[in-house]
Every structure is written in C-alpha cells, then in structure tokens.
N, C-alpha and C. Protein backbone atom coordinates (compact mmCIF):
# COMPACT_ATOMS: atom_id res chain seq x y z
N UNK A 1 60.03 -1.55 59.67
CA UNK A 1 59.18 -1.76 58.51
C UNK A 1 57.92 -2.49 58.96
N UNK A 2 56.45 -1.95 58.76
CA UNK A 2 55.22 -2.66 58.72
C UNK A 2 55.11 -3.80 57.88
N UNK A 3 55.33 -4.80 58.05
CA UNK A 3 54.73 -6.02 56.92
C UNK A 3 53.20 -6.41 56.97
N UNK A 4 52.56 -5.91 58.22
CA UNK A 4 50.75 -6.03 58.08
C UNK A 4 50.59 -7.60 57.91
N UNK A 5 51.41 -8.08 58.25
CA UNK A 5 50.80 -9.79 58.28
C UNK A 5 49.61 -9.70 59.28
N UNK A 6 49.37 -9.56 60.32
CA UNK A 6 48.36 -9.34 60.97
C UNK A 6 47.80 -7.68 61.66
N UNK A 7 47.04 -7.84 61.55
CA UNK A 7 46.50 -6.73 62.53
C UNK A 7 46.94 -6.22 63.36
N UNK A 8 46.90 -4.67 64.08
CA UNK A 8 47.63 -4.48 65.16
C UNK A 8 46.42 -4.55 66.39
N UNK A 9 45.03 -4.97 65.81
CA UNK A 9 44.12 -5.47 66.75
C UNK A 9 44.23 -6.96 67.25
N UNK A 10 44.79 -7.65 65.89
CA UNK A 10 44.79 -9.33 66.34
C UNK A 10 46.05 -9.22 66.94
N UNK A 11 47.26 -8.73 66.64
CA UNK A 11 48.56 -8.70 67.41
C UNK A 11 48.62 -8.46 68.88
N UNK A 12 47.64 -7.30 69.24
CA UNK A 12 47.27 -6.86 70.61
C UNK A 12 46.15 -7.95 71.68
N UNK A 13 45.22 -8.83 70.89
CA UNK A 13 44.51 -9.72 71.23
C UNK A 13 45.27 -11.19 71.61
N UNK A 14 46.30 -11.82 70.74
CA UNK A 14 47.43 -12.62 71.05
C UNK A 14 48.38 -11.92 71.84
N UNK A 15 48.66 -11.39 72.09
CA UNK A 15 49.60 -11.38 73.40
C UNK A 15 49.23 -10.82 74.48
N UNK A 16 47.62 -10.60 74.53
CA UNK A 16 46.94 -10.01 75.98
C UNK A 16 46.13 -10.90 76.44
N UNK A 17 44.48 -10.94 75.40
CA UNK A 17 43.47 -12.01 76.32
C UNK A 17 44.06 -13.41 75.78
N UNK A 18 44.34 -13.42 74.75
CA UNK A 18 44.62 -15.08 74.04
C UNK A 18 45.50 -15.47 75.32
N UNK A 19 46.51 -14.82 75.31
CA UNK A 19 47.98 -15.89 76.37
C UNK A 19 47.64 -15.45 77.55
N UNK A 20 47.47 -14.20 78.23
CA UNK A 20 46.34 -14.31 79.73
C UNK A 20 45.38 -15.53 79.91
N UNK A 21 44.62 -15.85 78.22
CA UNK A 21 43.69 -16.80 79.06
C UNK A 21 44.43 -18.35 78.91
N UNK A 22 45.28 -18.64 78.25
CA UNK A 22 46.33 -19.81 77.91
C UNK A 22 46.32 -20.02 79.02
N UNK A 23 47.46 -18.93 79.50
CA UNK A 23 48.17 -19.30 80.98
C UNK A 23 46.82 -19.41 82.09
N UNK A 24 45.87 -19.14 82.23
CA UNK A 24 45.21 -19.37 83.14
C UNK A 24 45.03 -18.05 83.88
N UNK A 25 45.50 -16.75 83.55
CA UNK A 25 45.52 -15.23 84.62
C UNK A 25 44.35 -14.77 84.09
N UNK A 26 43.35 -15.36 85.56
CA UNK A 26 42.07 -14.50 84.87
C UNK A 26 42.10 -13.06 85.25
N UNK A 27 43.16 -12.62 85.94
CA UNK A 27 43.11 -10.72 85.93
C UNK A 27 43.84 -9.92 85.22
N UNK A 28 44.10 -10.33 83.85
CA UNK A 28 45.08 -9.97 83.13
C UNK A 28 44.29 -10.11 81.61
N UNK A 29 45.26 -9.31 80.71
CA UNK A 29 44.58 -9.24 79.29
C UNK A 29 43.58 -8.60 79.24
N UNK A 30 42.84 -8.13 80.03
CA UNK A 30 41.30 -7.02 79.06
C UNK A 30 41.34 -6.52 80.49
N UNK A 31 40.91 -5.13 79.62
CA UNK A 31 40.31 -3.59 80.19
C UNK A 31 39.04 -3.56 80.72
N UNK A 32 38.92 -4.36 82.44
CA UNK A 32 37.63 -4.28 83.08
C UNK A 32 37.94 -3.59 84.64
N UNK A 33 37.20 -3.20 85.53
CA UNK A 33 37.25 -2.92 86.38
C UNK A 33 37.95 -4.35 87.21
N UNK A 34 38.01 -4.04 88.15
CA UNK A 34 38.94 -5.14 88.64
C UNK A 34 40.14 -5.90 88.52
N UNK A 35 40.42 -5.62 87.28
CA UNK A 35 41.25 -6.38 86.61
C UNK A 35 42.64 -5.83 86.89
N UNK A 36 43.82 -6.15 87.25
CA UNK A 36 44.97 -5.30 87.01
C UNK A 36 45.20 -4.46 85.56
N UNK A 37 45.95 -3.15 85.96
CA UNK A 37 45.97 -2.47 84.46
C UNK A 37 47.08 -2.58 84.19
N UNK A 38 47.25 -3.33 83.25
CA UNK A 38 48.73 -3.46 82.57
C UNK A 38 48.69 -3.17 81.54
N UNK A 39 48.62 -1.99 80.53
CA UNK A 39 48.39 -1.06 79.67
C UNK A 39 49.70 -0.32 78.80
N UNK A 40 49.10 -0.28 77.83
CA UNK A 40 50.07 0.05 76.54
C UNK A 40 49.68 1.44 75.80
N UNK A 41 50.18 2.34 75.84
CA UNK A 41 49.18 3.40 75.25
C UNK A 41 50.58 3.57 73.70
N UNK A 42 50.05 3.67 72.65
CA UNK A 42 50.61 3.39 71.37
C UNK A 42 50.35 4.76 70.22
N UNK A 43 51.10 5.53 69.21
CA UNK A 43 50.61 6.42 68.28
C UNK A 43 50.87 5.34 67.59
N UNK A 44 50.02 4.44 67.00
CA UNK A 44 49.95 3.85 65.58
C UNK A 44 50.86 4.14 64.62
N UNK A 45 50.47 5.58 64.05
CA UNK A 45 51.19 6.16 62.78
C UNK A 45 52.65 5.90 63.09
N UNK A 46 53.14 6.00 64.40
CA UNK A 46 54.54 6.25 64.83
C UNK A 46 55.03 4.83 65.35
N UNK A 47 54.34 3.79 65.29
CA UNK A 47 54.63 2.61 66.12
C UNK A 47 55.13 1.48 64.81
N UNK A 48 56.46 1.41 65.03
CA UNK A 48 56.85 0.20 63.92
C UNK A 48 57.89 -0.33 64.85
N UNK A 49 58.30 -1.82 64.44
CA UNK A 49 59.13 -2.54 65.39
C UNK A 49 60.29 -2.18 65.00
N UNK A 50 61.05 -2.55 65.59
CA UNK A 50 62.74 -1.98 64.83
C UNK A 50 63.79 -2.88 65.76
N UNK A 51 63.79 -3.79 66.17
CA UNK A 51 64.27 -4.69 67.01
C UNK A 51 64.45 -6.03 65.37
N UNK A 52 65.72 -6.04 66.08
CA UNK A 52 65.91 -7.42 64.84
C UNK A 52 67.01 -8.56 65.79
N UNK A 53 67.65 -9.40 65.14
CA UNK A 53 68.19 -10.51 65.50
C UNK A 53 69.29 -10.48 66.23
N UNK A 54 69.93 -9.07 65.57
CA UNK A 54 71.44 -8.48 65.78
C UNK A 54 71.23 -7.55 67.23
N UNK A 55 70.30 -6.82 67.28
CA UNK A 55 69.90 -6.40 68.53
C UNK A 55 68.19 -5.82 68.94
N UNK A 56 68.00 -7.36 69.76
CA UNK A 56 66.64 -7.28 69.49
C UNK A 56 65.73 -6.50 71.04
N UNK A 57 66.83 -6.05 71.65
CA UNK A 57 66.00 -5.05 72.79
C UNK A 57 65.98 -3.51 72.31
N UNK A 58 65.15 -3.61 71.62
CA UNK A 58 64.83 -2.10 71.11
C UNK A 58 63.60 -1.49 71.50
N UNK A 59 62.82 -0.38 71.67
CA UNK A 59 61.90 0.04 72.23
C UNK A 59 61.25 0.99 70.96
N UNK A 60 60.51 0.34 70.53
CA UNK A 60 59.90 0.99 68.94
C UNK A 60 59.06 2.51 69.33
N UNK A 61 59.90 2.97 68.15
CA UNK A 61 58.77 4.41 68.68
C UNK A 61 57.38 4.09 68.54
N UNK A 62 56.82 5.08 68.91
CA UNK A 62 55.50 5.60 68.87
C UNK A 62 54.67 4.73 70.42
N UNK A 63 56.25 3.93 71.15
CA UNK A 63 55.38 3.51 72.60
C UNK A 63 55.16 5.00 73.28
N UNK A 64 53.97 5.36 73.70
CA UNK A 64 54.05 6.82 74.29
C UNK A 64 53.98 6.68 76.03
N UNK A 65 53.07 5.82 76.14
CA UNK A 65 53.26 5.44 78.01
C UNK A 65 52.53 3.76 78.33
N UNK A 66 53.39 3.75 79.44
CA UNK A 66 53.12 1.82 79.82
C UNK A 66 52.94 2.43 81.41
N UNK A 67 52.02 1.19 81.67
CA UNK A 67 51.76 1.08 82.81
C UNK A 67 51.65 -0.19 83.39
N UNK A 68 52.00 -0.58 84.58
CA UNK A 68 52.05 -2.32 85.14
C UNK A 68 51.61 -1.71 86.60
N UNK A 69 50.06 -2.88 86.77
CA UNK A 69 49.46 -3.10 88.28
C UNK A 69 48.54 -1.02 88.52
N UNK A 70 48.38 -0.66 87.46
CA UNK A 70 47.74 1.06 87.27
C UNK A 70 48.78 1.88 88.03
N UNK A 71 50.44 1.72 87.57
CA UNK A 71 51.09 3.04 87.59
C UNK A 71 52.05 3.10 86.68
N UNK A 72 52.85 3.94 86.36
CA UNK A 72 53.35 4.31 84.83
C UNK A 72 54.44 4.08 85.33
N UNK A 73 55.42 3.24 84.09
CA UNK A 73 56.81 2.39 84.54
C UNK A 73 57.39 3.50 83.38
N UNK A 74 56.60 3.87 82.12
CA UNK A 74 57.63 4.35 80.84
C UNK A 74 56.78 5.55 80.54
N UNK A 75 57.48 7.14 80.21
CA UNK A 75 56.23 8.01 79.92
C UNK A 75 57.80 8.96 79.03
N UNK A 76 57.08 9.42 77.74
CA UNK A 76 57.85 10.55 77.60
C UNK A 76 58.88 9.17 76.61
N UNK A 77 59.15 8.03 76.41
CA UNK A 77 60.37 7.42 75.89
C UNK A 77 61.45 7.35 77.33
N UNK A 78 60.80 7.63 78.44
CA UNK A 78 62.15 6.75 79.61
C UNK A 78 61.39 6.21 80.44
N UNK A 79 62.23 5.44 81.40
CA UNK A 79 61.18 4.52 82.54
C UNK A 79 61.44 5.53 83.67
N UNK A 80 60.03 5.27 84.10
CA UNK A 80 60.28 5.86 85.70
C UNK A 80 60.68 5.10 87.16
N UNK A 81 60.66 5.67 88.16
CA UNK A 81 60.87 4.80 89.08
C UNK A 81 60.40 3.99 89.65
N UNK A 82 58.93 3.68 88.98
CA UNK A 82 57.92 2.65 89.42
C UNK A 82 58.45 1.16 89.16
N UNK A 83 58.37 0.53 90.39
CA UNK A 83 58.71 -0.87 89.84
C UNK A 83 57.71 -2.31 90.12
N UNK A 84 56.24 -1.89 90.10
CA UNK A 84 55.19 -2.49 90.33
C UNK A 84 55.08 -4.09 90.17
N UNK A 85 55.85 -4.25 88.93
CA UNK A 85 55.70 -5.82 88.75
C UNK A 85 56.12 -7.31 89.75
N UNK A 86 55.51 -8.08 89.26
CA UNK A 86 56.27 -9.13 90.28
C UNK A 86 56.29 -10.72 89.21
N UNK A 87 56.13 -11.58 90.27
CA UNK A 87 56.36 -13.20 89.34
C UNK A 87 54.73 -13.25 89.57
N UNK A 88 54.53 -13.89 88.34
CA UNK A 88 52.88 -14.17 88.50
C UNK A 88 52.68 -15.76 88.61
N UNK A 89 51.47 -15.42 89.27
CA UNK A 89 50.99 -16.75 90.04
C UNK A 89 50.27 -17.64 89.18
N UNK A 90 49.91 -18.55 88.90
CA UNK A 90 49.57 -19.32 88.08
C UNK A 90 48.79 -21.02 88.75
C-alpha cells in the first residue's frame, strides 16, 4: 500500500545524497561521472513496498534492475552473479 507520506523523490534523496553525505562518502549518492554507480532503476506505477514486520525481506515489485560499483547484481526480478560490493570506507 502507497501511504505518500513523502515523495518518492524526497524518499530517494534521504537514503542516497542526504546519508552518503551524513556518513561522509563523497562517491556515493548522486549520478556524476566519477562517482561509483550504485543505481536503482524503478516502474513507479509498479513499485509499492510490501515488506512488513512479520517478514520484512521482501523485494517490492516494480524493482526492474540494480546495479553496485556500474554492474548489474538484480535484472529481470533475480540476482546475478555479480558480487561487486564491499565494506565502505569512511
């Protein structure tokens, strides 16, 4: 269910540049050259959360492809064999 308490622009801004720039990762949170691509590609219309208390690792539709460090970990609704990520430095 959408409750629209916030934006899915301000929602996407708090948990990318806002806490990238919290934590101090200046190569993280926004779409510039240089920057690592850690990217979310989303159908809106199709994107609602569905993760609750009782079981909250759920993967909401309408994620269509993710990518961590510019290669694709999730495409299609499965992960691939990319395992790019690591512990970040701080």
């Amino acid at each position: 269910m959408r409750e629209k308490l916030i934006s899915v622009e301000q929602a996407v801004a708090r948990l990318t540049a806002k806490a990238a720039d919290r934590l101090g990762l200046r190569d993280r949170g926004r779409i510039q050259p240089g920057l690592r691509a850690d990217l979310v590609l989303l159908d809106l219309p199709q994107f609602v959360d569905t993760a609750s208390y009782e079981d909250p690792k759920q993967t909401p539709p309408g994620v269509v492809m993710v990518w961590v460090g510019g290669q694709v970990v999730r495409k299609d609704g499965k992960r691939t064999d990319a395992r790019p990520g690591g512990v970040l430095g701080m």
